[in-house]
C-alpha atoms as a PDB file:
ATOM      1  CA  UNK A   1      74.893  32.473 -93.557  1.00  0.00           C
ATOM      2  CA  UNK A   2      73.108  30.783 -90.911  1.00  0.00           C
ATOM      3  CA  UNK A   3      69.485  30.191 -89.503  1.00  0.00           C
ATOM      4  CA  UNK A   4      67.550  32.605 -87.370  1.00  0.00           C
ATOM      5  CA  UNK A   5      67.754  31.354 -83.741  1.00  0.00           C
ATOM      6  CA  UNK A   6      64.969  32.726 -82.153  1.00  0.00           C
ATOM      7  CA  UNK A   7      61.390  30.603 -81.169  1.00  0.00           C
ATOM      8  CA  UNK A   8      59.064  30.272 -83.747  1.00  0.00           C
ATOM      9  CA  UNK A   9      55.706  30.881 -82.834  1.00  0.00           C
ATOM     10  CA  UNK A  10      53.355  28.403 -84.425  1.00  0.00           C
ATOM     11  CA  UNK A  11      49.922  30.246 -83.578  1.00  0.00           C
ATOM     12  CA  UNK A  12      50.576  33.074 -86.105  1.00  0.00           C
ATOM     13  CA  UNK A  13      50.539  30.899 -89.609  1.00  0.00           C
ATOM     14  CA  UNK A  14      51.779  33.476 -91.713  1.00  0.00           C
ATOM     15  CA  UNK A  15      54.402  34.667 -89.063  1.00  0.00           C
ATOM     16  CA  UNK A  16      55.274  30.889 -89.719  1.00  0.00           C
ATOM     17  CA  UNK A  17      55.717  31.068 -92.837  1.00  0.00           C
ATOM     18  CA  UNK A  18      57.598  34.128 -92.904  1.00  0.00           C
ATOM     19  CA  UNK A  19      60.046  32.296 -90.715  1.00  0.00           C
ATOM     20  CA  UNK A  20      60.204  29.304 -92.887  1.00  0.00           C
ATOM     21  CA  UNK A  21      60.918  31.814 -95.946  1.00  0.00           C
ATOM     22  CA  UNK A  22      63.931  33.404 -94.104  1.00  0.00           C
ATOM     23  CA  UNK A  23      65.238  30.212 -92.822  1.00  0.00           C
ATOM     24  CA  UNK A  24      65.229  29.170 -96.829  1.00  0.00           C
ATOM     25  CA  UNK A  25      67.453  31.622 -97.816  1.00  0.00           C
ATOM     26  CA  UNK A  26      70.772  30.009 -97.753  1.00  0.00           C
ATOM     27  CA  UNK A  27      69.317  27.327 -99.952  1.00  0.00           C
ATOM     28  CA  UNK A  28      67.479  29.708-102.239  1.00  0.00           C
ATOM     29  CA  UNK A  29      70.914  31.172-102.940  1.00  0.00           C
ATOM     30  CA  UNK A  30      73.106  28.104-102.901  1.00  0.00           C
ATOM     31  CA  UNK A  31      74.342  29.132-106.764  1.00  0.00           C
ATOM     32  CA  UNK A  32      75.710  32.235-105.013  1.00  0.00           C
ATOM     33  CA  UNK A  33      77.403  30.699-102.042  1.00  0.00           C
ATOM     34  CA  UNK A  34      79.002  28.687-104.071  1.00  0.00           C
ATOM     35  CA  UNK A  35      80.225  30.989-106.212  1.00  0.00           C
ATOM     36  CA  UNK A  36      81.803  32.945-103.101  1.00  0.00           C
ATOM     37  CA  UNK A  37      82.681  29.666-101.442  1.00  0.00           C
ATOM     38  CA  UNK A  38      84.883  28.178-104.004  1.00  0.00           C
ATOM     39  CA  UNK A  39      87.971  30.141-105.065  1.00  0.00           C
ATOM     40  CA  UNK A  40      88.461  31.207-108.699  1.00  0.00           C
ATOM     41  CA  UNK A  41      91.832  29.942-110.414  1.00  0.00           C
ATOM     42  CA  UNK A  42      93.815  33.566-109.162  1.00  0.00           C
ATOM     43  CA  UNK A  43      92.622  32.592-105.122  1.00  0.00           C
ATOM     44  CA  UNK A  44      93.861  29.140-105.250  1.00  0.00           C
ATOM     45  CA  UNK A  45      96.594  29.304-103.352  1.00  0.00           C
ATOM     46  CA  UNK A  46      95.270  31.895-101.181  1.00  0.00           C
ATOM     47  CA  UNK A  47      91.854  30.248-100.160  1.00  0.00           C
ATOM     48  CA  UNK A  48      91.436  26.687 -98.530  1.00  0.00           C
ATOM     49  CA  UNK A  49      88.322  25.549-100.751  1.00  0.00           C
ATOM     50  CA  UNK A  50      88.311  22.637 -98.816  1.00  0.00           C
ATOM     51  CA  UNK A  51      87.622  24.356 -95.944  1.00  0.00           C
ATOM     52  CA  UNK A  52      84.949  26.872 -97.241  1.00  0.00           C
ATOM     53  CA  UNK A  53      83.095  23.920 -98.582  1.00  0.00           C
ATOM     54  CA  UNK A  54      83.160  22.177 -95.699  1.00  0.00           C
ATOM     55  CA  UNK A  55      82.084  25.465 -93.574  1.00  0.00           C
ATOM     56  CA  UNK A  56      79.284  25.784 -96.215  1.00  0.00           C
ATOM     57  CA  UNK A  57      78.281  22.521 -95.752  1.00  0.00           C
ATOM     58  CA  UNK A  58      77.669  22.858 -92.212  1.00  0.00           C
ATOM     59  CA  UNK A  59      75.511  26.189 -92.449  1.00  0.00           C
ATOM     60  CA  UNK A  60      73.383  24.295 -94.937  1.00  0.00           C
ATOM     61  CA  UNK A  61      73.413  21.318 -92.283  1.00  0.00           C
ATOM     62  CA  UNK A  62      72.382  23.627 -89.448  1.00  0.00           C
ATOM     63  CA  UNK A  63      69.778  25.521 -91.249  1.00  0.00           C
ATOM     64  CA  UNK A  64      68.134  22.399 -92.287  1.00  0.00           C
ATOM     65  CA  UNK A  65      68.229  20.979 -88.670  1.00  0.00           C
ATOM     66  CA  UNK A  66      66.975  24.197 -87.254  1.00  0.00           C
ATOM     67  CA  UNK A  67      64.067  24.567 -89.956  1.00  0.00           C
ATOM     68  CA  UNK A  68      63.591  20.319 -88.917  1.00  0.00           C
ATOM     69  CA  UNK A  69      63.143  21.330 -85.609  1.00  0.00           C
ATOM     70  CA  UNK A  70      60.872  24.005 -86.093  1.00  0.00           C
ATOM     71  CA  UNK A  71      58.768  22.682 -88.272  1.00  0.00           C
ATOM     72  CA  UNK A  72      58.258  19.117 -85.806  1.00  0.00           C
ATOM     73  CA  UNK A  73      57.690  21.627 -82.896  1.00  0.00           C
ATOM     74  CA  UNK A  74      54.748  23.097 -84.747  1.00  0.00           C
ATOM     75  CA  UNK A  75      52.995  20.016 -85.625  1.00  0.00           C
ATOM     76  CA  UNK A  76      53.760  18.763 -82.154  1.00  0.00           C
ATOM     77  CA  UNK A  77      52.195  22.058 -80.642  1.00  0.00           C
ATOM     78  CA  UNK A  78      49.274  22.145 -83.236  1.00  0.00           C
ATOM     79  CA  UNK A  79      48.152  18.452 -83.085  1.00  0.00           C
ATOM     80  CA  UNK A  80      48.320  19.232 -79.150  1.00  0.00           C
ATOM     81  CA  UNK A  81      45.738  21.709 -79.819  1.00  0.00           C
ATOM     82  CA  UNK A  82      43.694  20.017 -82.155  1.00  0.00           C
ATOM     83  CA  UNK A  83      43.646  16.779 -79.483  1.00  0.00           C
ATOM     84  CA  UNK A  84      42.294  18.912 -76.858  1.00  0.00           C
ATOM     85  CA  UNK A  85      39.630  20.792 -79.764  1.00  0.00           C
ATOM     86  CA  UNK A  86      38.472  17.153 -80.370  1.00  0.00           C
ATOM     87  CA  UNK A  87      38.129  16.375 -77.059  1.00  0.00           C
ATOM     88  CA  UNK A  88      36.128  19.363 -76.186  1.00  0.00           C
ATOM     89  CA  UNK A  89      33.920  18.849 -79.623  1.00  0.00           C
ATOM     90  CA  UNK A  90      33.067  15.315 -77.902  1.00  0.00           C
ATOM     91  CA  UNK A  91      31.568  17.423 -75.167  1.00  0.00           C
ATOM     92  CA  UNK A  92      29.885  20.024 -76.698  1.00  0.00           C
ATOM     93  CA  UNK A  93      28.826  18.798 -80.180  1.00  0.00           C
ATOM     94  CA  UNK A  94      26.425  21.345 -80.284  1.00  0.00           C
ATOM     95  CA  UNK A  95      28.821  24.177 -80.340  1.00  0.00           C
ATOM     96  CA  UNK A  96      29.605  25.965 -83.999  1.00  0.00           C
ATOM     97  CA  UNK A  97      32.552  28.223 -82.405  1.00  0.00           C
ATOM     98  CA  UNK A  98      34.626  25.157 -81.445  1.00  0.00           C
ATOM     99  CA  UNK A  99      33.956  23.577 -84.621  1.00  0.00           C
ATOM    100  CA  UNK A 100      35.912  26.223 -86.664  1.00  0.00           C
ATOM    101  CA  UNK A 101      38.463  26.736 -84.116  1.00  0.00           C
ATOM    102  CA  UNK A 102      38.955  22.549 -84.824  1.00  0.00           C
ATOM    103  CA  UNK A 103      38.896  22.807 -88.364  1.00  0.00           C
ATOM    104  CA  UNK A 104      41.607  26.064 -88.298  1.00  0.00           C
ATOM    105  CA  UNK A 105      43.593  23.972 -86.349  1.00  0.00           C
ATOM    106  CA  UNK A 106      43.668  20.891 -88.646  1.00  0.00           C
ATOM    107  CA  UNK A 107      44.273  22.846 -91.340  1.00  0.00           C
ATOM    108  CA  UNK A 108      47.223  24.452 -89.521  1.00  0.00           C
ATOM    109  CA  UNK A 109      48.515  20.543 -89.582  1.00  0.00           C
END
């Protein structure tokens, strides 16, 4: 069971999230995986547990280091934004618009 691949887009919070839910699911059903992963006393001999659980292991490795990466990429691309919102606040102090597009943003964070 592995991690979605494709870019997460950060702008869209609840696409975000959506993402973050999917990427979960492996860990949501980790009582199940195991279950399939480890052979019952009549697939001993037919199943190398040892190398299902280490398989396992490194789909729950890779989804967490995909969902890591993700997750840093968004606060990287966010706090980008909300740097530049700050610096244009500086500017124009006077300006409501900007204000709640700042305050989205660090919320977003």
């Amino acid at each position: 069971m592995a991690a979605p691949s494709g870019a997460a887009s950060c702008e869209d919070f609840a696409e975000f999230q959506e993402l973050l839910r999917v990427m979960r699911t492996i860990d949501d059903r980790i009582v199940h995986e195991l279950n399939t992963t480890i052979p019952t006393a009549s697939f001993v001999g037919k199943i190398d547990a040892g190398q299902t659980c280490r398989e396992l292991h490194q789909s729950l490795t890779d989804a967490h280091t995909s969902r890591e990466r993700i997750i840093k990429n968004c606060i990287a691309q966010t706090s980008s934004v909300v740097k530049t919102l700050r610096e244009e606040r500086e500017k124009a102090q006077d300006d409501v618009s900007l204000l709640k597009q700042l305050r989205k943003e660090q919320t977003k964070v």
